[in-house]
N, C-alpha and C. Protein backbone atom coordinates (compact mmCIF):
# COMPACT_ATOMS: atom_id res chain seq x y z
N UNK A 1 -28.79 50.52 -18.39
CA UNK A 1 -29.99 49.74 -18.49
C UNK A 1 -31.08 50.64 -19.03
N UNK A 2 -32.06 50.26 -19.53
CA UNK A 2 -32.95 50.84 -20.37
C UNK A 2 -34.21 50.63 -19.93
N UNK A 3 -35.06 51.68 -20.11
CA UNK A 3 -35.87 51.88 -19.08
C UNK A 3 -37.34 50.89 -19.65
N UNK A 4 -38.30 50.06 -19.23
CA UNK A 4 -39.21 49.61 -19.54
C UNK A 4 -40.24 50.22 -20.39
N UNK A 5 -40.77 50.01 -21.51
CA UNK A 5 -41.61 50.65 -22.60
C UNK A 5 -43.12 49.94 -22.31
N UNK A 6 -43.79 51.03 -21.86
CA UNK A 6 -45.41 50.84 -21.73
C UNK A 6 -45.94 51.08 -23.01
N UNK A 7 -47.07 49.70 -23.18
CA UNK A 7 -47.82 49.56 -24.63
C UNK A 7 -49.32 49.51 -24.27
N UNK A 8 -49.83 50.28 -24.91
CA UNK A 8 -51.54 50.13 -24.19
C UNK A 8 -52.33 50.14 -25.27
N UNK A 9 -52.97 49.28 -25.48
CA UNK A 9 -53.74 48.48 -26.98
C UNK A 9 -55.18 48.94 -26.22
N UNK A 10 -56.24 49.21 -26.98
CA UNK A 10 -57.27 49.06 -26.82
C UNK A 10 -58.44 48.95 -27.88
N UNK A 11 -58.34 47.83 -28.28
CA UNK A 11 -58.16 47.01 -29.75
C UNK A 11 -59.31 46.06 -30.08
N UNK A 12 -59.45 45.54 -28.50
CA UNK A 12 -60.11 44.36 -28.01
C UNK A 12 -61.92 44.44 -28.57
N UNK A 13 -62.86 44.11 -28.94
CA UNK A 13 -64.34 43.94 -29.37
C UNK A 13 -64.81 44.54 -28.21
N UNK A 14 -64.87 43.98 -26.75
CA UNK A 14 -65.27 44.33 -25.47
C UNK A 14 -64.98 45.67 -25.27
N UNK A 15 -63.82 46.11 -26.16
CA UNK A 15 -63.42 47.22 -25.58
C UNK A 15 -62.63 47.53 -23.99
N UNK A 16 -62.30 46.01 -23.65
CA UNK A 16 -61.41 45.76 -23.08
C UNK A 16 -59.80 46.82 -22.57
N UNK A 17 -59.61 47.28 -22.15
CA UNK A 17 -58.42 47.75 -22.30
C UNK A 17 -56.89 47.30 -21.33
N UNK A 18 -55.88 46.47 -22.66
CA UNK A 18 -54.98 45.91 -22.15
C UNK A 18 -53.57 46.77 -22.39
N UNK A 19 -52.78 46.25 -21.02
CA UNK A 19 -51.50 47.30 -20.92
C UNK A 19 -50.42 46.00 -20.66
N UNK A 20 -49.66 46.37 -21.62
CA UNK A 20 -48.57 45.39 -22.03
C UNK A 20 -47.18 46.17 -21.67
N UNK A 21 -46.67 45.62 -20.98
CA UNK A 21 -45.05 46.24 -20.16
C UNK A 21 -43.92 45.44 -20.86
N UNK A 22 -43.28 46.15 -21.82
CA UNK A 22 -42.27 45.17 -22.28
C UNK A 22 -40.89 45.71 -21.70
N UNK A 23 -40.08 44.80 -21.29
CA UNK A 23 -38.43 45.26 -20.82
C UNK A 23 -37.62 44.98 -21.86
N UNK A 24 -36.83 45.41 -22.18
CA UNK A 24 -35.70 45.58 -23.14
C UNK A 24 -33.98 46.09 -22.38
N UNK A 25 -33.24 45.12 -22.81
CA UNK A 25 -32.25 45.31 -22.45
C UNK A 25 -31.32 44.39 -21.85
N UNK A 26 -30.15 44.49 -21.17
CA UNK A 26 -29.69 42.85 -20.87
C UNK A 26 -29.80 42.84 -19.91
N UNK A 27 -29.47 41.56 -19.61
CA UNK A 27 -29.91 40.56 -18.16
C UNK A 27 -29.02 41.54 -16.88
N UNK A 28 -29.71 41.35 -15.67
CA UNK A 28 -29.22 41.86 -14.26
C UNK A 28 -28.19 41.39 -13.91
N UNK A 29 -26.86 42.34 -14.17
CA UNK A 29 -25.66 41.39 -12.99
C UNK A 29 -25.02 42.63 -12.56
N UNK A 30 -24.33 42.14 -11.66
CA UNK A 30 -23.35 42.80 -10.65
C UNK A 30 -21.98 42.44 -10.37
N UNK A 31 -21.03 43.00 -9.93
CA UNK A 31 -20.16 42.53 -10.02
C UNK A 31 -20.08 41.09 -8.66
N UNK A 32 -20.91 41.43 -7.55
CA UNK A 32 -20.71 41.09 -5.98
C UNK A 32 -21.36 39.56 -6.76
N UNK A 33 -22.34 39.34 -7.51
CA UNK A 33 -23.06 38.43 -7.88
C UNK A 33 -22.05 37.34 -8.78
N UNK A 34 -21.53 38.19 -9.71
CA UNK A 34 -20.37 37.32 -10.08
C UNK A 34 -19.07 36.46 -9.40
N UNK A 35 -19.25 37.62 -7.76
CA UNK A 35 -17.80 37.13 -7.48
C UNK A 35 -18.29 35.75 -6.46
N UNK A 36 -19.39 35.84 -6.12
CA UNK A 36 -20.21 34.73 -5.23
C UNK A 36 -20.11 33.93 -6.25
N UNK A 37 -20.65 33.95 -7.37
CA UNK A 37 -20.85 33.06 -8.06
C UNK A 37 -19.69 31.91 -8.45
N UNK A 38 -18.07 32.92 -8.51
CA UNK A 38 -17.11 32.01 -8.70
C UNK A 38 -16.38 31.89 -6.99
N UNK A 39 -17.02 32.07 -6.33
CA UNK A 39 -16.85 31.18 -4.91
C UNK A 39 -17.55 29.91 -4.82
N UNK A 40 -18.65 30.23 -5.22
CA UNK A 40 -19.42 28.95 -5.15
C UNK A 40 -18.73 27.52 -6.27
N UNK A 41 -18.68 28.52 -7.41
CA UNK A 41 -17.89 27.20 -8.43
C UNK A 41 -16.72 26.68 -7.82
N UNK A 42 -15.44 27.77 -7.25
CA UNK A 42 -14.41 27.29 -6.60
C UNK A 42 -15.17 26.04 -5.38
N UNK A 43 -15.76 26.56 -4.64
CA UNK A 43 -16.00 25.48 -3.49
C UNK A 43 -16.41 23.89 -3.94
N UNK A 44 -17.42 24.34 -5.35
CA UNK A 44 -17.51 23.39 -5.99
C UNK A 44 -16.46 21.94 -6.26
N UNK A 45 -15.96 22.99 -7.29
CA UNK A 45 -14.78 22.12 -7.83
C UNK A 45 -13.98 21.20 -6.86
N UNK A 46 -13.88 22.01 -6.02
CA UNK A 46 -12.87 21.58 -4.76
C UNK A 46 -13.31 20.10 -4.12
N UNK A 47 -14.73 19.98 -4.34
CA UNK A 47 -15.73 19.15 -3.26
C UNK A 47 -15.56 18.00 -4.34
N UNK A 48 -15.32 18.48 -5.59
CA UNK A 48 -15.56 17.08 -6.53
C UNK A 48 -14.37 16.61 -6.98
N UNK A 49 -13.05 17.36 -7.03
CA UNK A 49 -12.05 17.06 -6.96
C UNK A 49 -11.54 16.00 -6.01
N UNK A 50 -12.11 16.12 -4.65
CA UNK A 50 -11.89 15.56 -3.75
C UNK A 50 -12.90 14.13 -3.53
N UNK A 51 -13.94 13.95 -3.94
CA UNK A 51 -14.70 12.96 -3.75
C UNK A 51 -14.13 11.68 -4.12
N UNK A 52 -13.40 11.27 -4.88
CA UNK A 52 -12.84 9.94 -5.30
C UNK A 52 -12.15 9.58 -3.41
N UNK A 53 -11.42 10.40 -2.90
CA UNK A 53 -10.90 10.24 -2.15
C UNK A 53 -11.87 10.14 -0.99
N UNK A 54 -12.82 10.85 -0.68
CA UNK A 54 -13.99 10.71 0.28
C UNK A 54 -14.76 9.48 0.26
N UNK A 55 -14.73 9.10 -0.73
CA UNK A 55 -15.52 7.73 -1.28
C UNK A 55 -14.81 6.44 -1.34
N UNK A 56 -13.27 6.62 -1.23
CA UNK A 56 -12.13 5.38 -0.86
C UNK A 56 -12.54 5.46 0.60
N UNK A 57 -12.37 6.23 1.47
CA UNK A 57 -11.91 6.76 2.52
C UNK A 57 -13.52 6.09 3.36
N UNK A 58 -14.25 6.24 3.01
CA UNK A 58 -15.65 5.60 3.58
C UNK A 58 -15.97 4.47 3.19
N UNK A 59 -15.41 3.95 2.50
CA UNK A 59 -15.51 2.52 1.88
C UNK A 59 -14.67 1.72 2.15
N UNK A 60 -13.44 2.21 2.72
CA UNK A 60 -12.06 1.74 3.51
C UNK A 60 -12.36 1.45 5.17
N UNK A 61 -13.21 2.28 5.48
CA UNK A 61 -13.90 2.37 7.34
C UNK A 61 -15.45 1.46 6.89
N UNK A 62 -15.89 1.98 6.18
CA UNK A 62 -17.34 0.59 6.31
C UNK A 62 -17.22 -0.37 5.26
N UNK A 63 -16.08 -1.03 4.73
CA UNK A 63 -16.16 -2.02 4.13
C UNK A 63 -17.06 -3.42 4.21
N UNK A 64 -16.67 -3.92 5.76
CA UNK A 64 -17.40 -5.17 6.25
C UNK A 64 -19.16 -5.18 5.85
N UNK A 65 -19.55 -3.65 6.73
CA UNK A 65 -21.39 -4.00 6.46
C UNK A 65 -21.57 -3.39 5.32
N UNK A 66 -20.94 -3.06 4.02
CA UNK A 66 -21.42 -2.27 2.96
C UNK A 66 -21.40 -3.38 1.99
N UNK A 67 -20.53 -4.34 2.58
CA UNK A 67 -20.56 -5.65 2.01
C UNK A 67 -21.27 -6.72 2.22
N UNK A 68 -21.49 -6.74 3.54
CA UNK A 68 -22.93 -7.36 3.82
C UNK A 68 -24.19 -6.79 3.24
N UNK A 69 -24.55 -5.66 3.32
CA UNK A 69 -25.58 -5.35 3.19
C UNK A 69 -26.11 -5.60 1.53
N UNK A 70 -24.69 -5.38 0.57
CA UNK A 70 -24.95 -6.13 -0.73
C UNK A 70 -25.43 -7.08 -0.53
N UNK A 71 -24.55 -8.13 -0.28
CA UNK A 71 -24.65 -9.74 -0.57
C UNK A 71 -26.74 -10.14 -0.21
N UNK A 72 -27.10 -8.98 0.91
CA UNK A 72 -28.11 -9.34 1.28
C UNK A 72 -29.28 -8.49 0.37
N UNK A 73 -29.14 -7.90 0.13
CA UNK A 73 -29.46 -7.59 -0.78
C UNK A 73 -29.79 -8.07 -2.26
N UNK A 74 -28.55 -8.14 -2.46
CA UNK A 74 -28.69 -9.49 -4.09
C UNK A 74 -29.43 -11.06 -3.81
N UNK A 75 -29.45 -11.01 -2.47
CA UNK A 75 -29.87 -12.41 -2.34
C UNK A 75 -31.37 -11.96 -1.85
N UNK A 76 -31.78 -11.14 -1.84
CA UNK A 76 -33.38 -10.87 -2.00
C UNK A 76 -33.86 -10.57 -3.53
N UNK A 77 -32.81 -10.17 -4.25
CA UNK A 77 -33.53 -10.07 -5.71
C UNK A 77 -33.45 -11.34 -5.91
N UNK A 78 -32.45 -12.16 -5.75
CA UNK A 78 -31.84 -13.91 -6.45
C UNK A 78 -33.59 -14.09 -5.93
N UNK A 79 -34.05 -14.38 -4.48
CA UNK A 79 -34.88 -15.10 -4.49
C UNK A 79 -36.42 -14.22 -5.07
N UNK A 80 -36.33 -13.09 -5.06
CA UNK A 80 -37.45 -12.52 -5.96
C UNK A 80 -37.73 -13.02 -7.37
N UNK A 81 -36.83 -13.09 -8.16
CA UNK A 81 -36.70 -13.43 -9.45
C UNK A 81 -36.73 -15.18 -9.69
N UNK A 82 -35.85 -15.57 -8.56
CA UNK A 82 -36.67 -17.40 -7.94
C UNK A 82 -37.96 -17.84 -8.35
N UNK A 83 -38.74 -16.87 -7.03
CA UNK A 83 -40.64 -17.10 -7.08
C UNK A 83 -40.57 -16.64 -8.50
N UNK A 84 -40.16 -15.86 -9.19
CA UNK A 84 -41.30 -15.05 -10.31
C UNK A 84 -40.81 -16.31 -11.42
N UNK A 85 -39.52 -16.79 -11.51
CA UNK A 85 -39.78 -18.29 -12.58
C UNK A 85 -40.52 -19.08 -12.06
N UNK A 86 -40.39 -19.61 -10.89
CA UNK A 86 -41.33 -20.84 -10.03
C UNK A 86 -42.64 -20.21 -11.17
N UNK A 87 -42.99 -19.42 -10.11
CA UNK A 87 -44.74 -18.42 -10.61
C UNK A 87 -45.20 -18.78 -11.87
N UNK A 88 -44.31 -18.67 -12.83
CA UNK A 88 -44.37 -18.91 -14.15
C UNK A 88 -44.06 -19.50 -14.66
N UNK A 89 -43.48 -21.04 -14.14
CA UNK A 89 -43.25 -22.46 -14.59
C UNK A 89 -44.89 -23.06 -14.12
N UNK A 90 -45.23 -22.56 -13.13
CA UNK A 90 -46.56 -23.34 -12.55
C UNK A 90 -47.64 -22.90 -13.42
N UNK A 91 -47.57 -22.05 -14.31
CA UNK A 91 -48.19 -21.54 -15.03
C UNK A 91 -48.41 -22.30 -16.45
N UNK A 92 -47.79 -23.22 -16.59
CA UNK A 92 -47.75 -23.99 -17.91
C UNK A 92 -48.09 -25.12 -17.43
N UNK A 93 -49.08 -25.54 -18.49
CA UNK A 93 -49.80 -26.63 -18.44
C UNK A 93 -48.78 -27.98 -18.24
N UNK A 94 -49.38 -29.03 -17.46
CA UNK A 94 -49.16 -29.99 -17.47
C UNK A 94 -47.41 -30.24 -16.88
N UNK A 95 -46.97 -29.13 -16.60
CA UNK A 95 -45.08 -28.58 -16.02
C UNK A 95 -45.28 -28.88 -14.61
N UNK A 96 -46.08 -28.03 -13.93
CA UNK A 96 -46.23 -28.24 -12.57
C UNK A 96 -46.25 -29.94 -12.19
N UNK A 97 -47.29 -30.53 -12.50
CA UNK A 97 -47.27 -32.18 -12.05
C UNK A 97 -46.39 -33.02 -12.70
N UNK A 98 -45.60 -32.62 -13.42
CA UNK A 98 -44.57 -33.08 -13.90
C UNK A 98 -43.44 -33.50 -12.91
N UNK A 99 -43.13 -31.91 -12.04
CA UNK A 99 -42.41 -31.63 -10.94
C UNK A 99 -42.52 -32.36 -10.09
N UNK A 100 -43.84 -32.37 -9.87
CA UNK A 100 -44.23 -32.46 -8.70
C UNK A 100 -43.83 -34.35 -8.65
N UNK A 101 -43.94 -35.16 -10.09
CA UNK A 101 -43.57 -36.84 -9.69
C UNK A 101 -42.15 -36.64 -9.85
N UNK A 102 -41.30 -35.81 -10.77
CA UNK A 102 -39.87 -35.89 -10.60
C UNK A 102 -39.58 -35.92 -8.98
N UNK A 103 -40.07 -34.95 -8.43
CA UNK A 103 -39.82 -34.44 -7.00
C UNK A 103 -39.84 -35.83 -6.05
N UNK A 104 -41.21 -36.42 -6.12
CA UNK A 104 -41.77 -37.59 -5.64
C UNK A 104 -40.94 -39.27 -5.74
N UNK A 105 -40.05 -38.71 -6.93
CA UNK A 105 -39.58 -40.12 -7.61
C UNK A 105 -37.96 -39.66 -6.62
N UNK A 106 -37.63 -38.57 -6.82
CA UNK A 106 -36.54 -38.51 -6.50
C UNK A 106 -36.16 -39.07 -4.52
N UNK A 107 -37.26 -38.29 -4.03
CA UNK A 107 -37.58 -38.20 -2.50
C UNK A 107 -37.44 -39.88 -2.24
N UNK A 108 -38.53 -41.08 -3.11
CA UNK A 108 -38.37 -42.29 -2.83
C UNK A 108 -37.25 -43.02 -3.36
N UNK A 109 -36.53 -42.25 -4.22
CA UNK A 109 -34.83 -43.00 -4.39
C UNK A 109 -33.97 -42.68 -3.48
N UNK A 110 -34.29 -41.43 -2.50
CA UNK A 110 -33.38 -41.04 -1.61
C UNK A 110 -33.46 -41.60 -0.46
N UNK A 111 -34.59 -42.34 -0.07
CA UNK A 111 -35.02 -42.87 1.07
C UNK A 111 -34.74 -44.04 1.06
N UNK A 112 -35.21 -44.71 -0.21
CA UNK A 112 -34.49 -46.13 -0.66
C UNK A 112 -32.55 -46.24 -0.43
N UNK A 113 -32.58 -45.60 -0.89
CA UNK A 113 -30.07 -45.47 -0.76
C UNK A 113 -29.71 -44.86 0.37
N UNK A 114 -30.44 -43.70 0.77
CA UNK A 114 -29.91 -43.55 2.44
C UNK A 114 -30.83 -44.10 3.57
N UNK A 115 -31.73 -44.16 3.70
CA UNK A 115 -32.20 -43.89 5.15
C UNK A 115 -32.53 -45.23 5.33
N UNK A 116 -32.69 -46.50 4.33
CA UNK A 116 -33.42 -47.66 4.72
C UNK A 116 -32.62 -48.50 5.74
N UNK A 117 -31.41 -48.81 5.61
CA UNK A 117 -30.22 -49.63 6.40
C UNK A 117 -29.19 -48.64 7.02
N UNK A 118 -28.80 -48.93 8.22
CA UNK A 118 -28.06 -48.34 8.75
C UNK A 118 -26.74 -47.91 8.58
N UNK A 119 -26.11 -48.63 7.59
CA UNK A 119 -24.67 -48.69 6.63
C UNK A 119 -24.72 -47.60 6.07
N UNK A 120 -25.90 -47.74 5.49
CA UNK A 120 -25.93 -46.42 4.08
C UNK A 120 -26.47 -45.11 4.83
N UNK A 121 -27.39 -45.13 6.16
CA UNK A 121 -27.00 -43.77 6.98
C UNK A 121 -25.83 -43.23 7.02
N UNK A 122 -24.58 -43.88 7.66
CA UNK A 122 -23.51 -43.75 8.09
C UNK A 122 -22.68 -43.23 6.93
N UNK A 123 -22.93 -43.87 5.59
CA UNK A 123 -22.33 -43.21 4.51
C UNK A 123 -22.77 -41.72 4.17
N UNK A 124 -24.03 -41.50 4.34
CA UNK A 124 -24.72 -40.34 4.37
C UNK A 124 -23.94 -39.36 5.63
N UNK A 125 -23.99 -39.43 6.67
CA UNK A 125 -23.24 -38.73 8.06
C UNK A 125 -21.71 -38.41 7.30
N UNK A 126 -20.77 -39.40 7.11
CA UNK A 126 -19.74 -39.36 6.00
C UNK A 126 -19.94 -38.23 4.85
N UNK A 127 -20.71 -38.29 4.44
CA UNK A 127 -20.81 -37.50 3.38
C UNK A 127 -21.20 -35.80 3.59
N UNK A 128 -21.88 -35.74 4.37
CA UNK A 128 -22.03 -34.41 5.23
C UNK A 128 -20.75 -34.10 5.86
N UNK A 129 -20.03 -34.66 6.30
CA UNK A 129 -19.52 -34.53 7.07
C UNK A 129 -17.91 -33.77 6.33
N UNK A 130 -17.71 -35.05 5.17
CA UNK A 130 -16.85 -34.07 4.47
C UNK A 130 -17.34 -32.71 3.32
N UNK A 131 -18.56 -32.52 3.54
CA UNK A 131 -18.70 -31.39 2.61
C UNK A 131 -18.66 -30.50 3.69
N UNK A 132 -19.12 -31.05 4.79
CA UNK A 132 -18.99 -29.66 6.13
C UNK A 132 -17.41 -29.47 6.42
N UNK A 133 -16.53 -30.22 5.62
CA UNK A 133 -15.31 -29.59 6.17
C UNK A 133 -14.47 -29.28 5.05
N UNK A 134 -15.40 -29.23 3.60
CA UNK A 134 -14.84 -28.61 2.30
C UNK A 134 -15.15 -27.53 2.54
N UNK A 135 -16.42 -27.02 3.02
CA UNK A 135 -16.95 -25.76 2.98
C UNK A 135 -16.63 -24.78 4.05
N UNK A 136 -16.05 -25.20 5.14
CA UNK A 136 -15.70 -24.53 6.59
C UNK A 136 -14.29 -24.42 6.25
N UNK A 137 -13.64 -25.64 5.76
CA UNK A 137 -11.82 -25.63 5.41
C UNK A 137 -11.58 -26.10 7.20
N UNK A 138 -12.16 -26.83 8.26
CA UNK A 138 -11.79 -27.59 9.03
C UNK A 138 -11.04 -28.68 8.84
C-alpha cells in the first residue's frame, strides 16, 4: 500500500492556505474480510434457495385467514372504487335525478307485483326461498 501524498497550495487571493491529502492506491482488503464475506453470501444463498419452500410451508399452515383477509380486503377496494363511480356519476348533470325516478319507478313496480295481495307475497317468500337454497346448496 502506498503511502498518502500531502499537497499544500497556497494560491488562494486571501492568501488562504489549503492542504489537500490525496490517497493513491487500491482499495482495503484482507483476507478475514473476504472470508466473512463469502460466509455471508453462502448463508445467503442458502436462505433464498430455500424460500419457495418457506413460503409453501406458511401458506400451507395459514391458508384459511390469508384467504380471508384477501377476500376482505378486495372487497374494501370493490367498495372504494363503488363510491368513487357513484361520486362521479352524481357529478354529471341531470344523471343523478335521472336515478333517482328510475330508482322511484322501479320501488313502485315492486310494491305493485309483490307486496300488494297476499298471493304474490307468498310467491315472493317462494322465491327467496329457493335462491336461499341455490346459494347455501340446502
Amino acid at each position: 500500500m502506498q503511502e498518502p501524498t500531502k499537497v499544500t497550495d497556497t494560491s488562494t487571493p486571501t492568501g488562504t492556505k489549503i492542504d489537500v491529502t490525496v490517497e493513491t492506491g487500491d482499495a482495503i482488503t484482507s483476507p478475514s474480510t473476504n472470508a466473512q464475506f463469502d460466509e455471508i453470501k453462502e448463508k445467503v444463498v442458502v436462505v433464498l434457495s430455500e424460500l419457495p419452500g418457506y413460503i409453501s410451508s406458511f401458506f400451507g399452515s395459514y391458508q384459511k385467514p390469508i384467504i380471508t383477509i384477501v377476500l376482505i380486503l378486495s372487497a374494501l377496494v370493490t367498495l372504494k372504487v363503488l363510491f368513487a363511480v357513484i361520486y362521479a356519476l352524481n357529478d354529471v348533470p341531470l344523471l343523478a335525478p335521472t336515478f333517482e325516478l328510475i330508482g322511484m319507478g322501479y320501488t313502485a313496480w315492486f310494491v305493485y307485483r309483490y307486496l300488494l295481495k297476499a298471493s304474490t307475497r307468498q310467491e315472493l317468500v317462494q322465491e327467496f326461498k329457493s335462491y336461499k337454497e341455490q346459494v347455501t346448496g340446502d
